[in-house]
PDB file of N, CA and C in Angstrom:
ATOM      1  N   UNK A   1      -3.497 -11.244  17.203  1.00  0.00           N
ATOM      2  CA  UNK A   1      -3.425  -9.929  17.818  1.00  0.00           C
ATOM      3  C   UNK A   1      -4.831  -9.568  18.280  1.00  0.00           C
ATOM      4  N   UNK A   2      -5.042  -9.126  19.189  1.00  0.00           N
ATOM      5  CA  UNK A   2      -6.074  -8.696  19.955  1.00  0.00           C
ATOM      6  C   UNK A   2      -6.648  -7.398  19.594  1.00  0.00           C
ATOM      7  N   UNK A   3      -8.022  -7.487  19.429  1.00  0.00           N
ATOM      8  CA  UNK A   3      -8.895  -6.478  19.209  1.00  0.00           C
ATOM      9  C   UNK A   3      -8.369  -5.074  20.024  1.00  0.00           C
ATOM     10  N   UNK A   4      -7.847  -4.899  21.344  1.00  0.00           N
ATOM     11  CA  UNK A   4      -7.453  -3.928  21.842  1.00  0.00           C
ATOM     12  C   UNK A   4      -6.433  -3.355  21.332  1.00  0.00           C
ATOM     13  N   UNK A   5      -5.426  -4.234  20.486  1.00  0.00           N
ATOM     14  CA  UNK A   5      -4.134  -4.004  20.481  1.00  0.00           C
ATOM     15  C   UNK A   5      -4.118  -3.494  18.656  1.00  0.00           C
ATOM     16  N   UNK A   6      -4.934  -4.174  18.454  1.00  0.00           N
ATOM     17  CA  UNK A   6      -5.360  -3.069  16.895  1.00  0.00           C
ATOM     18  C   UNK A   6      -6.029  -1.923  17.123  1.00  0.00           C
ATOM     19  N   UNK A   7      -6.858  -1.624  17.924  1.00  0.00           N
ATOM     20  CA  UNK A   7      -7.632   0.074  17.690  1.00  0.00           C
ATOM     21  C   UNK A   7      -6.176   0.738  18.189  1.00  0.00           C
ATOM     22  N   UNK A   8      -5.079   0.530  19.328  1.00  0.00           N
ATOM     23  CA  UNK A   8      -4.283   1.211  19.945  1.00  0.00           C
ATOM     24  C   UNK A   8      -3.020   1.838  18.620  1.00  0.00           C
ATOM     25  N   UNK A   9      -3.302   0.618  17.983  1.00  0.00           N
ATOM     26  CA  UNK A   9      -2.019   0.652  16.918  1.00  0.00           C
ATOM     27  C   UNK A   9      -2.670   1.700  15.666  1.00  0.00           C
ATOM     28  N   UNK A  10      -4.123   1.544  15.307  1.00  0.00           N
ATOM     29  CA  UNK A  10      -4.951   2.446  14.270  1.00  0.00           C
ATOM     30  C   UNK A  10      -4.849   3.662  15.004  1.00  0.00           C
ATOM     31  N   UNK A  11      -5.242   4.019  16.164  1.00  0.00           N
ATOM     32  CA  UNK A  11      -5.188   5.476  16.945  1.00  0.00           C
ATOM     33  C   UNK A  11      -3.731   6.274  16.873  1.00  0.00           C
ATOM     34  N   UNK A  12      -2.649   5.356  17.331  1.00  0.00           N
ATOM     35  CA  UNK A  12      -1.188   5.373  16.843  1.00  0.00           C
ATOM     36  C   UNK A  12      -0.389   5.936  15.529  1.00  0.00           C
ATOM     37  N   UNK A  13      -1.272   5.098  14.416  1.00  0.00           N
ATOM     38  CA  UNK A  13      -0.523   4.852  13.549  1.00  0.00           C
ATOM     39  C   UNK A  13      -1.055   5.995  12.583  1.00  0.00           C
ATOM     40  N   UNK A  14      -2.198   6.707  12.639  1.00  0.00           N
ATOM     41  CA  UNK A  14      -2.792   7.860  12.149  1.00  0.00           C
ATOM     42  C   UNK A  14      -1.876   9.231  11.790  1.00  0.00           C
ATOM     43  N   UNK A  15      -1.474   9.912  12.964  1.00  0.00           N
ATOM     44  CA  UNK A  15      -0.943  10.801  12.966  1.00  0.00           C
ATOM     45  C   UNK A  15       0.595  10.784  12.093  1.00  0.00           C
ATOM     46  N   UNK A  16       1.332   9.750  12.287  1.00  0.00           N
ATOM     47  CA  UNK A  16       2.394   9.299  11.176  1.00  0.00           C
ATOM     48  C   UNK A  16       2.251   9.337  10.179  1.00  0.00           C
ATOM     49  N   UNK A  17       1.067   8.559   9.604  1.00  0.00           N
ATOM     50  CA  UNK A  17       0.157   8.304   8.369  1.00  0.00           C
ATOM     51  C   UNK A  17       0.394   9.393   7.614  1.00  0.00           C
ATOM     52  N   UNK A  18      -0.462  10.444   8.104  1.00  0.00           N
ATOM     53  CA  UNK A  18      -0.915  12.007   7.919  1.00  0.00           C
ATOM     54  C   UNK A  18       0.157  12.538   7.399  1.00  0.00           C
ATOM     55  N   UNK A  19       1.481  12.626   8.361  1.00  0.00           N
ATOM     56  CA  UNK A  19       2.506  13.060   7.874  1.00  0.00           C
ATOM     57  C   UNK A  19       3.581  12.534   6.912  1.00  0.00           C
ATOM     58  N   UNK A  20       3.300  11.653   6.899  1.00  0.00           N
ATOM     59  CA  UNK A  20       3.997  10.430   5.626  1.00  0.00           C
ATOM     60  C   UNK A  20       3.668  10.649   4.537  1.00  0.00           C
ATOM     61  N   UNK A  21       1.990  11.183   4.094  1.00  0.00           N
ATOM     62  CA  UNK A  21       1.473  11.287   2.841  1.00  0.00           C
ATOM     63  C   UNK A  21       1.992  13.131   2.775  1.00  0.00           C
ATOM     64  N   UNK A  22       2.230  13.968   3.923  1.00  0.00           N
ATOM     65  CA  UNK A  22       2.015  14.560   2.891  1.00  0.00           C
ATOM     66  C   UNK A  22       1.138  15.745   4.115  1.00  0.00           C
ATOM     67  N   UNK A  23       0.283  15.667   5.296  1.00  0.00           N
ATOM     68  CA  UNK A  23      -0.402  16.718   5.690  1.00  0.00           C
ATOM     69  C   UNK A  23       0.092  16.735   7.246  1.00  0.00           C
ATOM     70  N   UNK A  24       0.868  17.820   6.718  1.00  0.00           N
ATOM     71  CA  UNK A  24       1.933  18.336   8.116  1.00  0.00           C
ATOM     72  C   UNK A  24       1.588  19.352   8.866  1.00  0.00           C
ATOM     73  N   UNK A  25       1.970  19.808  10.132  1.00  0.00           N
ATOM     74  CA  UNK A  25       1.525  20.626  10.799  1.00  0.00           C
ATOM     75  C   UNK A  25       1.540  22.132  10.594  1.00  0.00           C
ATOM     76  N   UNK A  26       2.755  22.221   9.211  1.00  0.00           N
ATOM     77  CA  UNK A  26       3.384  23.903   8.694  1.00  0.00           C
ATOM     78  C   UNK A  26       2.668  23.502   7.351  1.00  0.00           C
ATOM     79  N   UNK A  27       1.672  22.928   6.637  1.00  0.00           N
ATOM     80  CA  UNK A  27       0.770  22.672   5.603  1.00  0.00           C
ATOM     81  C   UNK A  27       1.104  21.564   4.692  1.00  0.00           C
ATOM     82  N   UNK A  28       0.565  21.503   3.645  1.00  0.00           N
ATOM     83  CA  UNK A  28       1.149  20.279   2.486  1.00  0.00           C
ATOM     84  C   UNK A  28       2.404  20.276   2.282  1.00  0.00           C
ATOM     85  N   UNK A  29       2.663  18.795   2.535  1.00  0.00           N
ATOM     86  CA  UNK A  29       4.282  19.526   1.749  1.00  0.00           C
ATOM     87  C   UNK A  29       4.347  19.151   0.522  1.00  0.00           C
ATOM     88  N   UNK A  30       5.158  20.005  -0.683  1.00  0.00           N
ATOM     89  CA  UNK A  30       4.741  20.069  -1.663  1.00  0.00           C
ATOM     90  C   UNK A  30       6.031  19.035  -2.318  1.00  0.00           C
ATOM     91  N   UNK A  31       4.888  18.399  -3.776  1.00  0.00           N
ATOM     92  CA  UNK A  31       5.691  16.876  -4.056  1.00  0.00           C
ATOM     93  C   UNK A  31       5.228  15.634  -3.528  1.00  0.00           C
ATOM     94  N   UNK A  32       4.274  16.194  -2.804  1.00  0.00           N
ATOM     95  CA  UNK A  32       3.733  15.198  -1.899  1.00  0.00           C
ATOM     96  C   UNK A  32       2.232  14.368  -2.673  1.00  0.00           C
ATOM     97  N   UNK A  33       1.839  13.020  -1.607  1.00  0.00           N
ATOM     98  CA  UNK A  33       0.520  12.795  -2.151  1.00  0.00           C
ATOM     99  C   UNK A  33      -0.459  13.746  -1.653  1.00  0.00           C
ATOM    100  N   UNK A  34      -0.246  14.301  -0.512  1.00  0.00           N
ATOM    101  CA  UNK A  34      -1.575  15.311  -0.075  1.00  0.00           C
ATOM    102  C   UNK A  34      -1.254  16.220  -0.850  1.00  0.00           C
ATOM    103  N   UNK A  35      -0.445  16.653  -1.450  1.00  0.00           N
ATOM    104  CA  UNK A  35      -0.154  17.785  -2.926  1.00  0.00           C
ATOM    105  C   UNK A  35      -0.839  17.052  -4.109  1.00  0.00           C
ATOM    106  N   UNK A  36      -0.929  16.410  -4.234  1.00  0.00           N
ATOM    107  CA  UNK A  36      -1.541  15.665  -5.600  1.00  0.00           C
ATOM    108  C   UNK A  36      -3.167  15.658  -5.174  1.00  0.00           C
ATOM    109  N   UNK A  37      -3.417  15.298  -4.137  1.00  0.00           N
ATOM    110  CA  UNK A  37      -4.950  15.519  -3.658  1.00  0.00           C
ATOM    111  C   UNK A  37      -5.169  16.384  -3.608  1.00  0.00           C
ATOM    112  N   UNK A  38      -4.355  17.392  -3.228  1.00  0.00           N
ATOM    113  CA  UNK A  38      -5.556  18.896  -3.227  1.00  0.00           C
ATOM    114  C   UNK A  38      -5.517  19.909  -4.173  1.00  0.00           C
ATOM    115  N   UNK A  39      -4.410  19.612  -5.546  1.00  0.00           N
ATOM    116  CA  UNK A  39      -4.193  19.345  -7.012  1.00  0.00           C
ATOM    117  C   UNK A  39      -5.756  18.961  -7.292  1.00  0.00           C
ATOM    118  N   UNK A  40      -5.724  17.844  -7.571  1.00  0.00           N
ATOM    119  CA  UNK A  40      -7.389  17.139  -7.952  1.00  0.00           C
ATOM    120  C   UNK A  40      -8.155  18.072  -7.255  1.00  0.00           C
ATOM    121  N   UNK A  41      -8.136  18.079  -6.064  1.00  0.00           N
ATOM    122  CA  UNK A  41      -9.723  18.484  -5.925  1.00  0.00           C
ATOM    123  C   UNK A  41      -9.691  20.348  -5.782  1.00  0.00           C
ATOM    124  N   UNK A  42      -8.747  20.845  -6.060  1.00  0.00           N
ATOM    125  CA  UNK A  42      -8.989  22.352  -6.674  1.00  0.00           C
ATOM    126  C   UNK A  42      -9.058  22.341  -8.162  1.00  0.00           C
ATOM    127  N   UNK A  43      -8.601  21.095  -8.936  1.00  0.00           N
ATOM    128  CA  UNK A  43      -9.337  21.254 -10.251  1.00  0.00           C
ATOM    129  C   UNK A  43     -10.377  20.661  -9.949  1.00  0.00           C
ATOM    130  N   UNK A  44     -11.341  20.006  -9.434  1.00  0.00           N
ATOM    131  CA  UNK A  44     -12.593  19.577  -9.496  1.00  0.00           C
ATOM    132  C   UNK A  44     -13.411  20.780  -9.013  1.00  0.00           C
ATOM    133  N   UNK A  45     -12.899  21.244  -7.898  1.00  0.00           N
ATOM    134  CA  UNK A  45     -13.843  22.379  -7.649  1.00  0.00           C
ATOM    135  C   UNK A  45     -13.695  23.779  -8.327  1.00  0.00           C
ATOM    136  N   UNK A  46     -12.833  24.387  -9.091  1.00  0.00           N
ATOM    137  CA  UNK A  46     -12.646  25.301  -9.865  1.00  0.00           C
ATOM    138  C   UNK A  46     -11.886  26.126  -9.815  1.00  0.00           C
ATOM    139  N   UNK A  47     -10.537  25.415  -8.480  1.00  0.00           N
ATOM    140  CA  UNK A  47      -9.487  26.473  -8.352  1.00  0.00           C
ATOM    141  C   UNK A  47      -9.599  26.173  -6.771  1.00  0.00           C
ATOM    142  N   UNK A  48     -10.188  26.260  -6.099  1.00  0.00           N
ATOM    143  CA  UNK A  48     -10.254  25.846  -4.337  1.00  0.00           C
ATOM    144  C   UNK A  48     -10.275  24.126  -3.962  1.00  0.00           C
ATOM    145  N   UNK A  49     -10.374  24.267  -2.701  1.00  0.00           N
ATOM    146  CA  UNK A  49     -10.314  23.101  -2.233  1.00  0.00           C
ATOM    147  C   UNK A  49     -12.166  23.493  -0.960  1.00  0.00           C
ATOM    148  N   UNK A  50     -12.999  21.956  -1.289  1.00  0.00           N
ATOM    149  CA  UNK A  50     -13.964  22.833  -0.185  1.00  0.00           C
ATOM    150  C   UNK A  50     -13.918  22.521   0.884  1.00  0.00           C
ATOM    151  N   UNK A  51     -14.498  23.801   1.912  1.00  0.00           N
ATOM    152  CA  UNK A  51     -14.207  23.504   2.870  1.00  0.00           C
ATOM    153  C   UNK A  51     -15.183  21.670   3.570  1.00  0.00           C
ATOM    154  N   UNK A  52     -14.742  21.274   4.257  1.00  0.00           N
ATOM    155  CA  UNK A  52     -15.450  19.820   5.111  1.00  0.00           C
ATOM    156  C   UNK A  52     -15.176  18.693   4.001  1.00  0.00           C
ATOM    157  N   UNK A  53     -14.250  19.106   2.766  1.00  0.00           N
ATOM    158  CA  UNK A  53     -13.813  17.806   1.842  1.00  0.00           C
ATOM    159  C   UNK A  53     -13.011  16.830   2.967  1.00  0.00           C
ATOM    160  N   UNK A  54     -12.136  15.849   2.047  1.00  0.00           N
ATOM    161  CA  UNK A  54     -11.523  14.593   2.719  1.00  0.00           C
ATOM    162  C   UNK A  54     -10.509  15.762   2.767  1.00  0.00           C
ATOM    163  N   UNK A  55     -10.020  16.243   1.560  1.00  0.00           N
ATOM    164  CA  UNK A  55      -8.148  16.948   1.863  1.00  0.00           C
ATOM    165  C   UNK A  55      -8.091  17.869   3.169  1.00  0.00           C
ATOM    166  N   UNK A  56      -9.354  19.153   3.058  1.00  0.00           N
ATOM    167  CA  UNK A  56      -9.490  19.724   3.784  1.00  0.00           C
ATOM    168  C   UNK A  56      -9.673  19.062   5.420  1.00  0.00           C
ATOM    169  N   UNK A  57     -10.348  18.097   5.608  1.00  0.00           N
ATOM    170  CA  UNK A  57     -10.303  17.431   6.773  1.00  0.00           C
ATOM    171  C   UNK A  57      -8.966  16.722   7.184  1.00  0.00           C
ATOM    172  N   UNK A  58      -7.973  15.823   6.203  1.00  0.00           N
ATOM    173  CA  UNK A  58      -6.898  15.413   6.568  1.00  0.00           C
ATOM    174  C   UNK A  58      -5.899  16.092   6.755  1.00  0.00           C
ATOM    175  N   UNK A  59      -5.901  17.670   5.911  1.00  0.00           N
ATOM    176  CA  UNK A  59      -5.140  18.903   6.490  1.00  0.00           C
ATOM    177  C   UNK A  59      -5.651  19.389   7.608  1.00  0.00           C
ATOM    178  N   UNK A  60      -6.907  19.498   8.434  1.00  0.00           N
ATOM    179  CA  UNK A  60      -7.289  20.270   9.594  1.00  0.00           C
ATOM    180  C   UNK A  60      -6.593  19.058  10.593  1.00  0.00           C
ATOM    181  N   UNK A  61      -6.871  17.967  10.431  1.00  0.00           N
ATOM    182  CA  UNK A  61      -6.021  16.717  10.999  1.00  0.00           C
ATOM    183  C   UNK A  61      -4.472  16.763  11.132  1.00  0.00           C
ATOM    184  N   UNK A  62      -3.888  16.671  10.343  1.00  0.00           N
ATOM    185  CA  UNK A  62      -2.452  16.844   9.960  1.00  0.00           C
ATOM    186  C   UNK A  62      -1.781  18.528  10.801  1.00  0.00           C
ATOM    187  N   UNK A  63      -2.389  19.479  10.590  1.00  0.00           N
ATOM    188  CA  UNK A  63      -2.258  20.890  11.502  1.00  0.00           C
ATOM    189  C   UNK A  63      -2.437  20.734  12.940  1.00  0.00           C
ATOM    190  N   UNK A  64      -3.419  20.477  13.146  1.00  0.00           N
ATOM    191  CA  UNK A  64      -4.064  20.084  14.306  1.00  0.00           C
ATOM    192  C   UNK A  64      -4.313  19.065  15.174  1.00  0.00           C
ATOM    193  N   UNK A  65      -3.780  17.936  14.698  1.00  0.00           N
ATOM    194  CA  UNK A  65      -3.960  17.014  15.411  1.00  0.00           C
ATOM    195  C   UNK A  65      -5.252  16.140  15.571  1.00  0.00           C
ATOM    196  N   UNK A  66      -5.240  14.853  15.522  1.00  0.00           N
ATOM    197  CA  UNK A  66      -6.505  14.301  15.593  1.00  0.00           C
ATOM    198  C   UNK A  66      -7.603  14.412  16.647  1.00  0.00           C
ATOM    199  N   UNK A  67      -8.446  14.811  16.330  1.00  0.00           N
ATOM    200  CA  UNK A  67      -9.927  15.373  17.481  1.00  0.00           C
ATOM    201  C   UNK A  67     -10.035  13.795  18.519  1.00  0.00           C
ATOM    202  N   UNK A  68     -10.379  13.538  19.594  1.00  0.00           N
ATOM    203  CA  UNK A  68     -11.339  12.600  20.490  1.00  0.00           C
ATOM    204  C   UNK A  68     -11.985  12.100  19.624  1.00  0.00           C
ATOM    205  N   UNK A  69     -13.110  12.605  19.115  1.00  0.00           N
ATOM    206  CA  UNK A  69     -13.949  11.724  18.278  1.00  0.00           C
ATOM    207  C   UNK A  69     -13.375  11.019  17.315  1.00  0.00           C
ATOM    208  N   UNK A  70     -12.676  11.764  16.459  1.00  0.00           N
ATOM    209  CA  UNK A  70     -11.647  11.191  15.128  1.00  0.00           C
ATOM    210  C   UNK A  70     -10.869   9.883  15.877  1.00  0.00           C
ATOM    211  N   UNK A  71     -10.434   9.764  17.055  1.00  0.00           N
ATOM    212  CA  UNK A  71      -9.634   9.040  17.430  1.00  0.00           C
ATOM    213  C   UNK A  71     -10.471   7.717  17.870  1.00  0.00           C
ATOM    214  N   UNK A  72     -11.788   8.088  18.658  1.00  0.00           N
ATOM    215  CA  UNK A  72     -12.969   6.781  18.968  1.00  0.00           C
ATOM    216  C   UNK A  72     -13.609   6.582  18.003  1.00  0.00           C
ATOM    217  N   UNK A  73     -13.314   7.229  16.582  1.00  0.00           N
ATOM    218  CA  UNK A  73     -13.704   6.133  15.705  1.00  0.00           C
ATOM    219  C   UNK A  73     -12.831   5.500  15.002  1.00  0.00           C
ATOM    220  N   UNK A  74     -11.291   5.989  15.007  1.00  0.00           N
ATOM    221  CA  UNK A  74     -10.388   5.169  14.482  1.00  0.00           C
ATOM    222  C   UNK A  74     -10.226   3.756  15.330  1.00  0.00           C
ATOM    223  N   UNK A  75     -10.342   4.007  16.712  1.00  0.00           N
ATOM    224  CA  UNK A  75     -10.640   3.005  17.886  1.00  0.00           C
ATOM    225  C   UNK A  75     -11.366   1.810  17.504  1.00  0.00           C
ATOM    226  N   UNK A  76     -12.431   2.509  17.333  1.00  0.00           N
ATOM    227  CA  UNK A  76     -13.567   1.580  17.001  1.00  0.00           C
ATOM    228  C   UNK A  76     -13.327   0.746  15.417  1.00  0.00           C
ATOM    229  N   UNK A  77     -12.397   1.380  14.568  1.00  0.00           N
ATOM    230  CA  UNK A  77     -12.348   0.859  13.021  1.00  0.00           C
ATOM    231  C   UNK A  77     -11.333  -0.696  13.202  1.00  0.00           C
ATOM    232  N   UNK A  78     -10.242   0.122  13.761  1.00  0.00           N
ATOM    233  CA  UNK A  78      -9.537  -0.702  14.401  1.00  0.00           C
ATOM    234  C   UNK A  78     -10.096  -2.287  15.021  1.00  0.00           C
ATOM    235  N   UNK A  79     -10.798  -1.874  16.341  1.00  0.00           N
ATOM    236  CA  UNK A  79     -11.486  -2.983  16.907  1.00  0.00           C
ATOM    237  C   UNK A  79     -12.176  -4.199  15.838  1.00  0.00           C
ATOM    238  N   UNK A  80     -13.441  -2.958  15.309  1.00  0.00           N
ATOM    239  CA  UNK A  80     -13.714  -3.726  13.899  1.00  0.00           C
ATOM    240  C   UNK A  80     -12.858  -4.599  13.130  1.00  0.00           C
ATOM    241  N   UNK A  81     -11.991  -4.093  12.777  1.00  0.00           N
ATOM    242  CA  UNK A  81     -11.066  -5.381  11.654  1.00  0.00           C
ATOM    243  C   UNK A  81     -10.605  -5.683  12.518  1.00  0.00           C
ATOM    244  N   UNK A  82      -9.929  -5.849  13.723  1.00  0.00           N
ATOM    245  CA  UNK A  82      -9.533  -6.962  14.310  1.00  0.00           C
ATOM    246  C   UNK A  82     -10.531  -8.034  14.466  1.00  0.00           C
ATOM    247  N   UNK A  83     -11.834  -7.791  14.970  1.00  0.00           N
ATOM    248  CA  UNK A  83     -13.199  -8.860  15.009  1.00  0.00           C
ATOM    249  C   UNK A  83     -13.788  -9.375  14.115  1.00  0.00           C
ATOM    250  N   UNK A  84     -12.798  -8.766  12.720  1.00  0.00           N
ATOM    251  CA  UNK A  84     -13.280  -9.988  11.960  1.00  0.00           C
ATOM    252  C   UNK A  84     -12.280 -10.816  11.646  1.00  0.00           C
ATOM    253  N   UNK A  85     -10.883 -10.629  12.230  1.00  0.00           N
ATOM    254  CA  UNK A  85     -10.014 -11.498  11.812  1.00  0.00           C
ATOM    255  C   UNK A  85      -9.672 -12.961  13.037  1.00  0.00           C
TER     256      UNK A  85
END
């Protein structure tokens, strides 16, 4: 499989991802693994979740949709493991 044809499928396969675990566009759904993550990390932080964490970013993701940049570097992650395989 071709380096092009993996970043297309990582850029792709993201937004599914997101919603598969768990960080949907109407919030966590609850029962979920993104419920169990942001479980942990409001007990780590003392009851919140902070803002620019991973949960908080894969929920602004999951609401919102993946940014350009978010997407040219999934592009690029993609490309990456394809070039080394």
């Amino acid at each position: 499989m071709g380096i092009y044809y993996l970043s297309a499928i990582t850029i792709s396969a993201a937004p599914v991802i997101l919603g598969a675990v768990g960080f949907t566009s109407a919030g966590i759904a609850g029962g979920s693994i993104a419920a169990s993550m942001m479980s942990s990390a409001a007990i780590a932080n003392g009851g919140g979740v902070a803002a620019g964490s991973l949960v908080a970013a894969l929920q602004s993701a999951g609401a919102a949709g993946i940014s350009v940049a978010a997407k040219l570097g999934l592009g690029a992650a993609g490309a990456f493991i394809g070039a080394l395989f």
